[in-house]
Every structure is written in C-alpha cells, then in structure tokens.
N, C-alpha and C. Protein backbone atom coordinates (compact mmCIF):
# COMPACT_ATOMS: atom_id res chain seq x y z
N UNK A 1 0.84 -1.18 0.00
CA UNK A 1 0.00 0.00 0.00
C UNK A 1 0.89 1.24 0.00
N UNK A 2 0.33 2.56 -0.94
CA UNK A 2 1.24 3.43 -0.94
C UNK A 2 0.64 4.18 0.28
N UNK A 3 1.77 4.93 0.61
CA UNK A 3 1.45 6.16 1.77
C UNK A 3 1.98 7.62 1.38
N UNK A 4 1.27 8.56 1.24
CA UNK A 4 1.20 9.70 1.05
C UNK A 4 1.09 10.62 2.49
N UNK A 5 2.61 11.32 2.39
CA UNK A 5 2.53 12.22 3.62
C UNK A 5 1.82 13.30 3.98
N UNK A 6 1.25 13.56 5.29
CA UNK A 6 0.05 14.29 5.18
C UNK A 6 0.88 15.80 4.75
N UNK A 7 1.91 16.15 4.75
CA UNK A 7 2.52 17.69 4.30
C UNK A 7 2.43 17.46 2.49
N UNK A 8 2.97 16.08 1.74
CA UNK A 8 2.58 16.35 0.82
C UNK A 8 0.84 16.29 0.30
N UNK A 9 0.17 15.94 1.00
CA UNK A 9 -1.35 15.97 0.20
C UNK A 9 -1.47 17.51 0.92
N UNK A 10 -1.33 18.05 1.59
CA UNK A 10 -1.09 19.60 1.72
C UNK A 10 -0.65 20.29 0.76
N UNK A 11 0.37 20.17 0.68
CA UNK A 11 1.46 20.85 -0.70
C UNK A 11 0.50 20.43 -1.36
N UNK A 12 0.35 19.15 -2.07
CA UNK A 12 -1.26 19.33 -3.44
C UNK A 12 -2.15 20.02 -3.33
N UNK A 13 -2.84 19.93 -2.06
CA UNK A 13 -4.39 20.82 -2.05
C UNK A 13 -3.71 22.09 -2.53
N UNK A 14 -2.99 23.04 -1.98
CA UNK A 14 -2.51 24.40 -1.70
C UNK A 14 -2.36 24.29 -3.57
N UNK A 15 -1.71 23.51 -3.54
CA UNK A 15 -1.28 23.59 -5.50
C UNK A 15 -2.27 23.82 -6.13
N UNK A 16 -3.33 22.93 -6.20
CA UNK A 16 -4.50 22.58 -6.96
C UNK A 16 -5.39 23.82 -6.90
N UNK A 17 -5.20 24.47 -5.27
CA UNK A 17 -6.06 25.59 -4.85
C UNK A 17 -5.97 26.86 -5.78
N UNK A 18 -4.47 27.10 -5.92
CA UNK A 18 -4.00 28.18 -6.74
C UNK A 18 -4.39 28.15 -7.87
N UNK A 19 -3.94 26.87 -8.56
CA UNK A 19 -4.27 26.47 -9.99
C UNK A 19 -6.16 26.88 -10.33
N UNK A 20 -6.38 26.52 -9.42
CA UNK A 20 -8.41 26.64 -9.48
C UNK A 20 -8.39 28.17 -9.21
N UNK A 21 -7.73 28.67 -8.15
CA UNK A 21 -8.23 30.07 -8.70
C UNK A 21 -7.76 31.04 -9.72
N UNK A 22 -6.54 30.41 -10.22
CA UNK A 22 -6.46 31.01 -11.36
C UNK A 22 -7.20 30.65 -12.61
N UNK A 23 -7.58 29.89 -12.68
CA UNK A 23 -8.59 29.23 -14.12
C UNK A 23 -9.49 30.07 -13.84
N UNK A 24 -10.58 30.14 -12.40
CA UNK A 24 -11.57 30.94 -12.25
C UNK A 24 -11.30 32.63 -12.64
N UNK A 25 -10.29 32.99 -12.23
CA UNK A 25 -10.02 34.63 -12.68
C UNK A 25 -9.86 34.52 -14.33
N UNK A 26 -8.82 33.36 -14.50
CA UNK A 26 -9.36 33.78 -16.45
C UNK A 26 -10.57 33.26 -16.74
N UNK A 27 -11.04 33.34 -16.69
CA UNK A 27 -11.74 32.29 -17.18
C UNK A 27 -12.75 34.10 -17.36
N UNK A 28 -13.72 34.48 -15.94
CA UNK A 28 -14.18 36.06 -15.66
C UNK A 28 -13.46 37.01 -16.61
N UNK A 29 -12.06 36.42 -17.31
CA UNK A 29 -11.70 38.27 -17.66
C UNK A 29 -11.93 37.82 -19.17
N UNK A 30 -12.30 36.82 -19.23
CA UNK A 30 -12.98 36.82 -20.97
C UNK A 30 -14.39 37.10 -21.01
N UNK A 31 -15.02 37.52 -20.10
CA UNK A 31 -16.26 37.11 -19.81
C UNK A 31 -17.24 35.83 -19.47
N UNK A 32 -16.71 34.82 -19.30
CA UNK A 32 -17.19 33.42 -18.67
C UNK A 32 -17.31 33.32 -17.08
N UNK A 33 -18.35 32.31 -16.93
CA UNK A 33 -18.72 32.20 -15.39
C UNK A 33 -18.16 30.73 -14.86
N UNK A 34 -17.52 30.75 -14.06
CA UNK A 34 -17.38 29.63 -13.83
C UNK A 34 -17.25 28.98 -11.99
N UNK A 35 -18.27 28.46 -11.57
CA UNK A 35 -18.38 27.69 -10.80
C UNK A 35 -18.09 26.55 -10.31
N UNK A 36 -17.80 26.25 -8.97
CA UNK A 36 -17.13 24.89 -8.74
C UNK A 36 -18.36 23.84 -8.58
N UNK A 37 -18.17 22.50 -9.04
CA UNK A 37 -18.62 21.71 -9.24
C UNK A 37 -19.02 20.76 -7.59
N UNK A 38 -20.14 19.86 -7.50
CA UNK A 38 -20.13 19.67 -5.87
C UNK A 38 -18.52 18.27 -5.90
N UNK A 39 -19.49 18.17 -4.54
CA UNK A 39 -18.36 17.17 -4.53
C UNK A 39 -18.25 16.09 -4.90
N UNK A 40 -19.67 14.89 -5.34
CA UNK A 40 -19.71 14.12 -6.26
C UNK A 40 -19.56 14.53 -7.13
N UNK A 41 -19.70 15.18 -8.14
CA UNK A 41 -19.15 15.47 -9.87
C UNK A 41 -17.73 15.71 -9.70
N UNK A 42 -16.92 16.13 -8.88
CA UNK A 42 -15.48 16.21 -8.57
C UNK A 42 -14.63 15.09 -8.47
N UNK A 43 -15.69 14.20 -7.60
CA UNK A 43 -14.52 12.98 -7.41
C UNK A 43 -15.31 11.95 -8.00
N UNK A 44 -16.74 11.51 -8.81
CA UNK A 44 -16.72 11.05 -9.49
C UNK A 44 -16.94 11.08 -11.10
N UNK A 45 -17.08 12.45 -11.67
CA UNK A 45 -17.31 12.70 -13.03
C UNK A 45 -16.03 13.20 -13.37
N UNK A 46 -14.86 13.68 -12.65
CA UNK A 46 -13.99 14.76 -12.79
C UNK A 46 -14.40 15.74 -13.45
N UNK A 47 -15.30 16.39 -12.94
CA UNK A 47 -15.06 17.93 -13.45
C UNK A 47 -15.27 18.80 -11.92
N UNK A 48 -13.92 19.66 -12.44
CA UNK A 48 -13.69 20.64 -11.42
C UNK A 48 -15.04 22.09 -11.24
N UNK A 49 -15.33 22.27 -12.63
CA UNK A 49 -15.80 23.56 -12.38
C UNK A 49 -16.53 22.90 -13.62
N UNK A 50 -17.77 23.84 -13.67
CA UNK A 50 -18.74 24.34 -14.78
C UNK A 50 -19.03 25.75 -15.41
N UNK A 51 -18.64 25.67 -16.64
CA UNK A 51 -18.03 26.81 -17.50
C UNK A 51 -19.27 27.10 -18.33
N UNK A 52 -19.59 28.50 -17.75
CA UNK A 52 -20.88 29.01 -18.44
C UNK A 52 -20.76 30.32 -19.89
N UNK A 53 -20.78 30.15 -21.17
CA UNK A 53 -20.23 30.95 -21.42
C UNK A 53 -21.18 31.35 -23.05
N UNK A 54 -21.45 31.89 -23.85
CA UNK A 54 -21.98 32.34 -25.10
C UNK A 54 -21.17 31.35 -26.35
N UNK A 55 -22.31 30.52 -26.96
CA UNK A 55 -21.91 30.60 -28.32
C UNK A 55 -21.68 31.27 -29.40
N UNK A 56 -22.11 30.68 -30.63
CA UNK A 56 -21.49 31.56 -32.01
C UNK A 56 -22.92 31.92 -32.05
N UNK A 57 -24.10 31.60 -31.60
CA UNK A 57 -25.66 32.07 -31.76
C UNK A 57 -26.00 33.68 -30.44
N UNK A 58 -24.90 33.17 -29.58
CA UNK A 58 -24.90 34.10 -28.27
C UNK A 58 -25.74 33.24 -27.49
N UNK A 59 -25.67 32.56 -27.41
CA UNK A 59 -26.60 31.15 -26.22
C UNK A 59 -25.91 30.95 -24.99
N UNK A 60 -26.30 31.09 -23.98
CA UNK A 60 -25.60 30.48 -22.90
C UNK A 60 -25.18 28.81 -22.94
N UNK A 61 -24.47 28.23 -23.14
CA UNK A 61 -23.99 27.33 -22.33
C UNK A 61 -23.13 26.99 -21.45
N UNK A 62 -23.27 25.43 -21.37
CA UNK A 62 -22.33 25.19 -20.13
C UNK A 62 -21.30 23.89 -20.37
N UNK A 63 -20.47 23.87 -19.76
CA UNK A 63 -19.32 22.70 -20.04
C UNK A 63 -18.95 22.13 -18.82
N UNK A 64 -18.41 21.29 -18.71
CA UNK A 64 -17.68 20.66 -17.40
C UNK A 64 -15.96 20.49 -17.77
N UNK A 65 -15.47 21.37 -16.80
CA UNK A 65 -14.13 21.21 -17.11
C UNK A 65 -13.51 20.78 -15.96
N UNK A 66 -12.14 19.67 -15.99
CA UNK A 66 -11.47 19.17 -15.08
C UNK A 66 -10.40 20.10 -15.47
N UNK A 67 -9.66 20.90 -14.10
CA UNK A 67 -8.51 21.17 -13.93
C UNK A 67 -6.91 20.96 -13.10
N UNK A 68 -6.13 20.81 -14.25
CA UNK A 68 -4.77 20.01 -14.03
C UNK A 68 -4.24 20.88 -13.74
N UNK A 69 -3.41 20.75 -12.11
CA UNK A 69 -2.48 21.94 -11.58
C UNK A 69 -0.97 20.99 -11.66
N UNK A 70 -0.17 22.12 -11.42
CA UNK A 70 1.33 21.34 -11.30
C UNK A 70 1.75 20.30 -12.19
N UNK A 71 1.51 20.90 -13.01
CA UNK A 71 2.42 20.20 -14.70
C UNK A 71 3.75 20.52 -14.69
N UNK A 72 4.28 19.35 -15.08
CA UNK A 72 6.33 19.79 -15.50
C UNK A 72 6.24 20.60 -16.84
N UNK A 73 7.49 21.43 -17.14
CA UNK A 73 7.07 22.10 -18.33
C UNK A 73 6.81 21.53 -19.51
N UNK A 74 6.19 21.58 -20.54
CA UNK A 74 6.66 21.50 -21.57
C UNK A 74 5.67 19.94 -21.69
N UNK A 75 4.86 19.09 -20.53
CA UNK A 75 4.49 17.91 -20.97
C UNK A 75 3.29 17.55 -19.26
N UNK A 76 2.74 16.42 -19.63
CA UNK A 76 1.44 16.32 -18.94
C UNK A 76 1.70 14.78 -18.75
N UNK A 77 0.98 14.44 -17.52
CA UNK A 77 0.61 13.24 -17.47
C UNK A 77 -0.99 12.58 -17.61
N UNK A 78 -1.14 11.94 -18.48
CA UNK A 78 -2.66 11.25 -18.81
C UNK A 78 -2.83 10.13 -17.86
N UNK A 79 -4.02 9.93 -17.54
CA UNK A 79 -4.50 9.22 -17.10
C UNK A 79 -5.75 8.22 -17.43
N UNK A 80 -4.77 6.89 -17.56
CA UNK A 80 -6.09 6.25 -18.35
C UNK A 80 -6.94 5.36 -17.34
N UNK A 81 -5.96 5.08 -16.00
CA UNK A 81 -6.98 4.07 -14.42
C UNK A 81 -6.01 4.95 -13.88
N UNK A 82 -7.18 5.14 -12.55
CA UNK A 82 -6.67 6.38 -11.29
C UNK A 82 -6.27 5.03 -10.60
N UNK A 83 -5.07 5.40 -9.36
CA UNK A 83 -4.89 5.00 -8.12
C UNK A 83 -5.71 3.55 -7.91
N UNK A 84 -6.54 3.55 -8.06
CA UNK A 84 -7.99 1.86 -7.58
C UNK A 84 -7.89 1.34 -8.27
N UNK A 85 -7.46 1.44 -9.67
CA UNK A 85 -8.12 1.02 -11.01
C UNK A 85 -8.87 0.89 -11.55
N UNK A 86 -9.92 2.38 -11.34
CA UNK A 86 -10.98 2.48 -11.92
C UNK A 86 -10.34 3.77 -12.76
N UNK A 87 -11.73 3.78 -14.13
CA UNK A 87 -11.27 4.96 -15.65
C UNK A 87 -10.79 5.83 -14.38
N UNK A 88 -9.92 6.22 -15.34
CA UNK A 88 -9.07 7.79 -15.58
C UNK A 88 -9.67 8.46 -15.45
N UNK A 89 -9.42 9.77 -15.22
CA UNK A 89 -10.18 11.15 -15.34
C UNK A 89 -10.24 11.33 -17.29
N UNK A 90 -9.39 10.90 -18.23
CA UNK A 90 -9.81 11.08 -19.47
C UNK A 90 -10.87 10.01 -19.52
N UNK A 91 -11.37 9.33 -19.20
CA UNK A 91 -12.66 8.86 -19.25
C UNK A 91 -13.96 9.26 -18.91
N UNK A 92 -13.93 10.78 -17.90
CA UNK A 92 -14.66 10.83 -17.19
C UNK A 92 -15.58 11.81 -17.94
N UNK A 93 -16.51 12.69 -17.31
CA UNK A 93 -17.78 13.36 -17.77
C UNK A 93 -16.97 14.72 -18.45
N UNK A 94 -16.04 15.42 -17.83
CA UNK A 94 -16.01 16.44 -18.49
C UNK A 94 -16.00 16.85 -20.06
N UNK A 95 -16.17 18.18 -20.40
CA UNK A 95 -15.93 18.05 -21.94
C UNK A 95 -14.61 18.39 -22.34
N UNK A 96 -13.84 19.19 -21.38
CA UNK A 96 -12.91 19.76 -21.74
C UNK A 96 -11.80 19.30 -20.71
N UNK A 97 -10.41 19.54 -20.50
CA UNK A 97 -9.86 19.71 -19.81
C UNK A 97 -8.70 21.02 -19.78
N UNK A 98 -8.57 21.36 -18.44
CA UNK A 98 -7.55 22.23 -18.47
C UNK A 98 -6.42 22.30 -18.21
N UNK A 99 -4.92 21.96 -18.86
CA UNK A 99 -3.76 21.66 -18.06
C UNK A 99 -3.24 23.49 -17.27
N UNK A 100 -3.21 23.62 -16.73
CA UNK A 100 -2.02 24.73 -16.14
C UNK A 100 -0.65 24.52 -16.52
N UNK A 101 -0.48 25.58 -17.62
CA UNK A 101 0.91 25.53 -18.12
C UNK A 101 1.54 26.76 -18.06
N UNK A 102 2.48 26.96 -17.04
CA UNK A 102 2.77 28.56 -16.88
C UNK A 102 3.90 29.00 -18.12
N UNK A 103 4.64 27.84 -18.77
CA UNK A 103 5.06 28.67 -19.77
C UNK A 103 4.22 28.79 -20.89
N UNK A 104 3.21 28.80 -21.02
CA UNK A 104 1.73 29.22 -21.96
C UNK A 104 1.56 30.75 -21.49
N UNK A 105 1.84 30.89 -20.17
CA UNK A 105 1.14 32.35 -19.51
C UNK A 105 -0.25 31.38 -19.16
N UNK A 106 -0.90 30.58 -19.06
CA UNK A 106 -2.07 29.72 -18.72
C UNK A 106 -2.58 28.84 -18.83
N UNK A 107 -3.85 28.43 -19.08
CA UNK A 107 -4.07 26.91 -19.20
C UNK A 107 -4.22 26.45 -20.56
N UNK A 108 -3.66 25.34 -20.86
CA UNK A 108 -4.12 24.90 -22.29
C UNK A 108 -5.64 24.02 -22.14
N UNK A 109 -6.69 24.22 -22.73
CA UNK A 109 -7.41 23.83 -22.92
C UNK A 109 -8.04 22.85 -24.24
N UNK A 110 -8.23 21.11 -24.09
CA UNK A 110 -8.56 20.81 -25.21
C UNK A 110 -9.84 19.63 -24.85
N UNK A 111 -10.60 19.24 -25.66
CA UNK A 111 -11.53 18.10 -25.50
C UNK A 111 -10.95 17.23 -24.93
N UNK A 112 -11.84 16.70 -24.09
CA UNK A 112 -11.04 15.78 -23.08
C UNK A 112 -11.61 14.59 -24.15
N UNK A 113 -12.59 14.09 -24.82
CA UNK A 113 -12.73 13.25 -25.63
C UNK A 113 -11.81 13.35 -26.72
N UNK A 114 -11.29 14.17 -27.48
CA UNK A 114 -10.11 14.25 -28.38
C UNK A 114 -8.86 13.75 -27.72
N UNK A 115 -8.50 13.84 -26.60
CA UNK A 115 -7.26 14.32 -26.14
C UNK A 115 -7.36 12.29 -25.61
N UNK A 116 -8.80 11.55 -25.28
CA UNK A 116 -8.48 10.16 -25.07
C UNK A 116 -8.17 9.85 -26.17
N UNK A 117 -8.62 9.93 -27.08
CA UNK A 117 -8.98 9.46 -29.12
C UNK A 117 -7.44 9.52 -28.97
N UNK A 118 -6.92 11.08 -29.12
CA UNK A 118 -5.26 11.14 -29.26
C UNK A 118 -4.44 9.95 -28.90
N UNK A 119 -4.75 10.07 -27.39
CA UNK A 119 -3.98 9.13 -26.21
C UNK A 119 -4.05 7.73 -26.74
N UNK A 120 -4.61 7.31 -26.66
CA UNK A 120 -5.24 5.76 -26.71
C UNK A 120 -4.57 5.58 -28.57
N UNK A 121 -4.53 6.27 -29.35
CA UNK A 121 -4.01 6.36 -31.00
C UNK A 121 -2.18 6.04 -30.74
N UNK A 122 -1.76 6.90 -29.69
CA UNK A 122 -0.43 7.59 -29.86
C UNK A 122 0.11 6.57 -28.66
N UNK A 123 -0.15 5.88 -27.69
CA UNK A 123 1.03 5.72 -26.66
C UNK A 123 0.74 4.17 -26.81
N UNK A 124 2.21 3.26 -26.75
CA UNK A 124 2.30 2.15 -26.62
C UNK A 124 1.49 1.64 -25.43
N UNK A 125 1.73 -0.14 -25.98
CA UNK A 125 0.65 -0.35 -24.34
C UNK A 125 2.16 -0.94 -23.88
N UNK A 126 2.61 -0.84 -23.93
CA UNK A 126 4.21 -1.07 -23.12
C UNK A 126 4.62 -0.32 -21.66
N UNK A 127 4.46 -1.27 -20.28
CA UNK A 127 4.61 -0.49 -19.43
C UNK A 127 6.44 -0.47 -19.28
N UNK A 128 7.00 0.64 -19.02
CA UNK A 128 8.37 1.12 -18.62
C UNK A 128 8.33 1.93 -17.45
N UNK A 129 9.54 1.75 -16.91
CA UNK A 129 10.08 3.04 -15.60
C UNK A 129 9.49 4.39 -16.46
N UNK A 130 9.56 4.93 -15.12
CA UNK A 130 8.98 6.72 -15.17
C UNK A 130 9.56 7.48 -16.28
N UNK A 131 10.74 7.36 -16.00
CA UNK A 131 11.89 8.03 -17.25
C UNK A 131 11.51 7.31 -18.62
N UNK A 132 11.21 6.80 -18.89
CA UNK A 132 10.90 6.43 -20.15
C UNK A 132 9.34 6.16 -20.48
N UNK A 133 8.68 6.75 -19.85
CA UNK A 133 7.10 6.90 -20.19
C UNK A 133 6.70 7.63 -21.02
N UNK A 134 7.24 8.56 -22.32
CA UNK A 134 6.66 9.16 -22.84
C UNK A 134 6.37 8.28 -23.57
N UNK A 135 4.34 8.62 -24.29
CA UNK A 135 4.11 7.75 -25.13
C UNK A 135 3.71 6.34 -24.73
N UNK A 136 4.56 5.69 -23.76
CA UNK A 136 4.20 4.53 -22.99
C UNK A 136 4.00 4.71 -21.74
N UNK A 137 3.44 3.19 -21.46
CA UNK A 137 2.68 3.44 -19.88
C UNK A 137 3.35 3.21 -18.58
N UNK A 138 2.75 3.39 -17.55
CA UNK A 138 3.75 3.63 -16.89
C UNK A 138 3.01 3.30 -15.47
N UNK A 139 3.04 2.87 -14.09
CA UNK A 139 2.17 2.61 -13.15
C UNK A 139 3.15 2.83 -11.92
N UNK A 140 2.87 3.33 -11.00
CA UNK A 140 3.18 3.83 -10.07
C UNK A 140 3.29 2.77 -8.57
N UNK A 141 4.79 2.52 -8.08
CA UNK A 141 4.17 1.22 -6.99
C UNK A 141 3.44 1.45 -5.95
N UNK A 142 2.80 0.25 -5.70
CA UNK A 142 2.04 0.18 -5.24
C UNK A 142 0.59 1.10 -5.08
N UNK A 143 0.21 1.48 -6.60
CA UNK A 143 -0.70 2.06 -6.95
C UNK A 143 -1.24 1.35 -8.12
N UNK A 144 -2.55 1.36 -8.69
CA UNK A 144 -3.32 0.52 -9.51
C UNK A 144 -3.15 1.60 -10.74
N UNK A 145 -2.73 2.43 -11.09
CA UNK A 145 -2.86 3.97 -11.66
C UNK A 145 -1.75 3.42 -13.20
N UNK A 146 -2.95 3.93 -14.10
CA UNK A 146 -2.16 3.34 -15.58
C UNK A 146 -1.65 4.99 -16.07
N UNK A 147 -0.95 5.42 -16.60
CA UNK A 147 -0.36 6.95 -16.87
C UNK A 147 0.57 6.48 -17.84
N UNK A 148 0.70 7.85 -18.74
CA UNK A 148 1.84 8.15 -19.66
C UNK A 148 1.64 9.81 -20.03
N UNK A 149 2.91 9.82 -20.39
CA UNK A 149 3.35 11.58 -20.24
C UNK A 149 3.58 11.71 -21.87
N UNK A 150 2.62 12.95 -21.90
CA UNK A 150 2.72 14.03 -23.46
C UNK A 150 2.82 14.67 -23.24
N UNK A 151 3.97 15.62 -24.69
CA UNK A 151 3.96 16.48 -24.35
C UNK A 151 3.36 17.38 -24.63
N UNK A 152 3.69 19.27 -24.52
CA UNK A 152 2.80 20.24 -25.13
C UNK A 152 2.83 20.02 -26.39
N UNK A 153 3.63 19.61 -27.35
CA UNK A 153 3.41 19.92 -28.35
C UNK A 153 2.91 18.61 -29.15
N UNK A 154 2.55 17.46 -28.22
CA UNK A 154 1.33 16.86 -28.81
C UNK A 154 -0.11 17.54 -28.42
N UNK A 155 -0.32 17.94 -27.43
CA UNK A 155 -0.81 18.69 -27.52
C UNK A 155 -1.68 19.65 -28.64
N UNK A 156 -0.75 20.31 -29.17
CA UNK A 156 -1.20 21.12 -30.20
C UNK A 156 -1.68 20.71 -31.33
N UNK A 157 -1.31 19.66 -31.56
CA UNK A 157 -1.98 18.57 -32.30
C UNK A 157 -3.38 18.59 -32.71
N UNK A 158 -3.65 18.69 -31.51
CA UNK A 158 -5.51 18.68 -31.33
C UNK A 158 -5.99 19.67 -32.18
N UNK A 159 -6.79 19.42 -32.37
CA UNK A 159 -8.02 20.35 -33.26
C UNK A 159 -8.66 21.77 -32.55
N UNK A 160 -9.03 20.87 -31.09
CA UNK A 160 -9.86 21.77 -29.61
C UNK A 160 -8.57 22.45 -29.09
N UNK A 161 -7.24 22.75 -29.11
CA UNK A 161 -6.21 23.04 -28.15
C UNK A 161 -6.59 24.53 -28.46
N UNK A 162 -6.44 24.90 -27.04
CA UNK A 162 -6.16 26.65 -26.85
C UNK A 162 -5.85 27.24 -25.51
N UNK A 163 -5.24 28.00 -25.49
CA UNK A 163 -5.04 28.83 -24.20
C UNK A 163 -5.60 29.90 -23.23
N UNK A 164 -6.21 29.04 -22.70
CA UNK A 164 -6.94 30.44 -21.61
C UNK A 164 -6.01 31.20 -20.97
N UNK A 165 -5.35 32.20 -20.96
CA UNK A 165 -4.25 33.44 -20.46
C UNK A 165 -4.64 33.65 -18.79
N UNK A 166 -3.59 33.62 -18.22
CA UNK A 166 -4.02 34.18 -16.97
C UNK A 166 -4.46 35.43 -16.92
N UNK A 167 -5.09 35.88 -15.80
CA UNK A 167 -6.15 37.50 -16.11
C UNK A 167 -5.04 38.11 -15.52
C-alpha cells in the first residue's frame, strides 16, 4: 500500500487551490462564469468547475471542465486508471480539460474526448520506468494507476487546443 505524507497531500491541495483560482479569474476576464462543481461530480465525473459561457448564436452554455495543476514544463501526465483502477479522469464526464501551463502564460485547454482518441491512437501499451514513459505506460508502486506523459506539443496537435491566459 502506498502512503502519502500528510505535508505532501497539503502541498497538493494548496497547489491545486492556486491552480483553481487562477482558471476561475481567467476564465471572468474573458467574460465566462465559472463555478465549482459539488463534490460528487469532482470525485466522481472529474469535473472541477462548470463553464458558463456564449456561443457563435450568443446562447448560454455550459461545459464541465477538469482542472490540471502542477504540470512539468513543456508535458502532462494522462491518465487512463486512477490509483484503484478504476477509468481515468480522461474517461470521465467532463468536456474539456484544463492543463495549467505557466510557460503558456495559462491553461491549455482541449476536449477531453479528443485528447483520449489522441492518447489511446499515440502511446504504446508497453509499461516502462517513469523516465521512459513518454508515449508509454507507466504505473506507479504500489498504486493501480495506468499513466503516460505528453507532451505540449502533442498537444497542439488537437483540433480543440487553446489557451486560456491568466487574467
């Protein structure tokens, strides 16, 4: 069984905290509303927040977006089974996701359904050590958790990729 120290799941919350309120301030200085999601749709749909915002008709809608804090530069880790071995958060309800990428100046934003399509197209099913996970998979000991790391500039790849700017 893994053990997680209670200073680091601290250090995460505090991370994640920042990261969420910065998505929420950009998110307002484009004009979008965005609200946090309860706590079942959080820990079981993954979506962090619900993004209220005008179409190309001027319609209100709404989205569910999961947001990713504390990314290494330049690349992301996917998730295809969390920790239990149940789906990933790219499996989950949201439509979008948001990585936090501070050398963007903000978050990259792309379909979280594109971005599995991508995933699942692009990474071996070959599990390897950490250091050699790009592309291939990768599992964490004594954790059930299937992962592999892309980078930004698969990323861009996508069709949906864009950058929400910090405000």
């Amino acid at each position: 069984m893994s053990y997680v120290s209670a200073h680091r799941r601290k250090y995460s919350q505090e991370e994640g905290d920042k990261a969420a309120n910065k998505f929420v301030k950009a998110c307002e200085a484009i004009g979008y509303k965005a609200r946090k999601s309860t706590d079942k749709e959080d820990m079981y749909d993954h979506i962090d927040y619900w993004v209220k915002r005008k179409n190309h008709r001027n319609e209100d809608i709404e989205s569910g977006v999961d947001v990713k804090g504390g990314n290494h530069p330049h690349c992301v880790w996917v998730e295809f089974k969390n920790v239990i071995g149940k789906k990933g958060w790219m499996y989950g309800e949201a439509e979008f996701i948001a990585f936090e990428m501070p050398e963007e100046n903000g978050f990259v934003v792309v379909r979280r359904q594109e971005l599995a399509d991508y995933a699942e197209l692009v990474v071996e099913e070959t599990f390897v050590p950490k250091a050699e996970a790009y592309r291939k998979l990768y599992q964490r000991a004594g954790r059930q958790d299937v992962i592999s790391l892309l980078y930004l500039d698969d990323l861009k790849e996508l069709k949906s990729y864009k950058v929400l700017r910090y405000a």
